[in-house]
Protein backbone atom coordinates (compact mmCIF):
# COMPACT_ATOMS: atom_id res chain seq x y z
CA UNK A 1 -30.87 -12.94 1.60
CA UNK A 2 -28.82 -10.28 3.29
CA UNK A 3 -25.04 -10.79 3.98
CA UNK A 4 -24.35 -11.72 7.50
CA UNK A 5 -21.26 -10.37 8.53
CA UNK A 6 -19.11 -10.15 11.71
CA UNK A 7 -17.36 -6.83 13.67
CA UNK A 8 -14.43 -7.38 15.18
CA UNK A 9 -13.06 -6.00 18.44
CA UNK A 10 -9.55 -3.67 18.12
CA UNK A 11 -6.86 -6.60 19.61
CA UNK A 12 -8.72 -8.97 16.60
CA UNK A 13 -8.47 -5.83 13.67
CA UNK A 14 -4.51 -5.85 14.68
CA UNK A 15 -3.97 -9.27 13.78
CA UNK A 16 -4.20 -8.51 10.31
CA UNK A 17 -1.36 -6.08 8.33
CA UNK A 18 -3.86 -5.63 5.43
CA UNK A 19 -7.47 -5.48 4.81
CA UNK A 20 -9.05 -4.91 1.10
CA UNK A 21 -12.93 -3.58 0.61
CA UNK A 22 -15.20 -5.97 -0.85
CA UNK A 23 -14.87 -4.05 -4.59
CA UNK A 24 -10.99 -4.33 -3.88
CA UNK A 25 -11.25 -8.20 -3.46
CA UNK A 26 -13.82 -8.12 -7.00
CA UNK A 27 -10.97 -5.94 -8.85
CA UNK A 28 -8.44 -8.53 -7.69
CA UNK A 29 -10.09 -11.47 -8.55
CA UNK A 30 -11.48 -9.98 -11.57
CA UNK A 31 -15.62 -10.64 -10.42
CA UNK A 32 -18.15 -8.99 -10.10
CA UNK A 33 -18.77 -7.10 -6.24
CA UNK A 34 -21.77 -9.53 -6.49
CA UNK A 35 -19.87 -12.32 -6.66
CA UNK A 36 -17.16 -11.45 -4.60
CA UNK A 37 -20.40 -11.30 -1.67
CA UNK A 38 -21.50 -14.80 -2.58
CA UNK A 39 -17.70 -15.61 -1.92
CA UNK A 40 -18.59 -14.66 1.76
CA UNK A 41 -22.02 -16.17 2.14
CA UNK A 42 -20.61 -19.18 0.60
CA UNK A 43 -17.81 -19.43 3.20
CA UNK A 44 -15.07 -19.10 0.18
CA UNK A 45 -13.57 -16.05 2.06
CA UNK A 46 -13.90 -14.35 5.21
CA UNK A 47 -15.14 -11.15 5.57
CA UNK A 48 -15.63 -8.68 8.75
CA UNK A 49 -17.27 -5.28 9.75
CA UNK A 50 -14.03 -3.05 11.46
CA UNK A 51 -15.36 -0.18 12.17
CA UNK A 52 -18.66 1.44 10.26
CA UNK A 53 -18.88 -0.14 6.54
CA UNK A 54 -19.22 -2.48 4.69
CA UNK A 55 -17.10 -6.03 4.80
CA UNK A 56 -13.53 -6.44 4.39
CA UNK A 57 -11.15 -9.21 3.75
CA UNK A 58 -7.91 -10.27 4.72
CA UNK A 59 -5.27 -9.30 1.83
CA UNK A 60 -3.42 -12.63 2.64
CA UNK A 61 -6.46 -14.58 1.75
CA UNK A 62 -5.50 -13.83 -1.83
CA UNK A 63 -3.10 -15.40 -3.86
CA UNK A 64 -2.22 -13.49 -7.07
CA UNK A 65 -6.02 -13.75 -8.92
CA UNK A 66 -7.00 -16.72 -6.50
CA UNK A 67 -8.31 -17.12 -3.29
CA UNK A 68 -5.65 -18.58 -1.34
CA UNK A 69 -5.64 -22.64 -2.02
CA UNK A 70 -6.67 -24.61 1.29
CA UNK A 71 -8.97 -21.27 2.60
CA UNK A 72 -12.83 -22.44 1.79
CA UNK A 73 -12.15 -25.89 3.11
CA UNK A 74 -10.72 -24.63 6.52
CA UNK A 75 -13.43 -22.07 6.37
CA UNK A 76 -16.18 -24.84 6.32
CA UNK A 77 -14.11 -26.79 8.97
CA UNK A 78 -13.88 -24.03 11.39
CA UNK A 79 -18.03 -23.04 10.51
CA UNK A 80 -18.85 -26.91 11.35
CA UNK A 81 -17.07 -26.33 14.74
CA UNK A 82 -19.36 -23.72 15.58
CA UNK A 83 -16.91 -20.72 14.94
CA UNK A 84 -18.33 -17.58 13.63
CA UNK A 85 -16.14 -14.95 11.21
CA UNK A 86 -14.72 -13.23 14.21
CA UNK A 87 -13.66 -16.34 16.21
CA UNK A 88 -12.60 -17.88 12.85
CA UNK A 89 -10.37 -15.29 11.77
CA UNK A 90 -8.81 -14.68 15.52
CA UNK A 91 -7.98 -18.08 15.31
CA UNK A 92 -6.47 -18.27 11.59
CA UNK A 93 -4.07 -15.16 12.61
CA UNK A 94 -2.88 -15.96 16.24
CA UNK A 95 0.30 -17.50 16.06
CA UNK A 96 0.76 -21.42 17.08
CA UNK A 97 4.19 -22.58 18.28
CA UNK A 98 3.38 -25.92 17.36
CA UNK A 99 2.84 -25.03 13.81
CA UNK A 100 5.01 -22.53 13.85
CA UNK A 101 3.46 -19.58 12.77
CA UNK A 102 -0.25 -19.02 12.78
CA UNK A 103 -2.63 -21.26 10.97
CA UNK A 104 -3.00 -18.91 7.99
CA UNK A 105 0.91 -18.73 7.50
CA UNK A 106 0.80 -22.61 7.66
CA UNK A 107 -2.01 -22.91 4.70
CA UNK A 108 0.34 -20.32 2.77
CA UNK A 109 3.26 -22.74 3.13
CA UNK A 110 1.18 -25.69 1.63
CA UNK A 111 -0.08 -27.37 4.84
CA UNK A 112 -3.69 -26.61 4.83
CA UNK A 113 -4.05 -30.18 5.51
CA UNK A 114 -2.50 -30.08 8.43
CA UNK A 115 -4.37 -26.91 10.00
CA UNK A 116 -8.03 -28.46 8.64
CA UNK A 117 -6.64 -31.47 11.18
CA UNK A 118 -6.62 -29.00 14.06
CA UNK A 119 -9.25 -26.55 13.30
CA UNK A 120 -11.84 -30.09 13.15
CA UNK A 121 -10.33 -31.07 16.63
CA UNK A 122 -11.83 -27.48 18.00
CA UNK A 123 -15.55 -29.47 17.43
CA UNK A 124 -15.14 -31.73 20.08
């Protein structure tokens, strides 16, 4: 099974301040590149095509040696509501008023719960 993986237009690339390659996000998490791939098919992390090459990730979506706590399940969330990775990840990094902040600052403040709430209200 080949990995699936979104490009993103320029306006979505400048949402994020830092991108790692998919051996970066292995070295940080101390896996294998293999495993840090089944990370992405299994909707752990998010991973997109900017540019030519291969996948990269979202530095943010780490935590230390972790992947950032409350990331898969919003991951699956936004998946079940038909999103793919670029829609997902435009939506986890455009900032929200009513949060404040975007989503993904809100799930690194602790309230993943509260942005899994919105991102199931995009399914209906």
């Amino acid at each position: 099974m080949t990995l699936s993986v979104a490009q993103i237009d320029r306006e979505t690339d400048q949402l994020v301040s830092e991108w790692l390659t998919l051996p970066e996000v292995a070295a940080r998490l101390n896996l294998t590149i293999g495993r840090a791939k089944q990370l992405l098919k299994d909707h752990k992390l998010l991973g997109v095509r900017r540019g030519s090459g291969g996948p990269q990730v979202p530095a943010v979506f780490l935590d230390g040696k972790e992947v950032m706590k409350g990331l898969p399940g919003t991951l699956t969330v936004l998946q079940d509501a038909g999103y793919d990775e670029a829609e997902a990840l435009r939506w986890l990094f455009t900032p929200d008023d009513s949060l404040p902040g975007s989503p993904v600052d809100a799930i690194r403040a602790g309230r993943h719960t509260e942005v899994k709430r919105r991102a199931q209200a995009l399914g209906f």
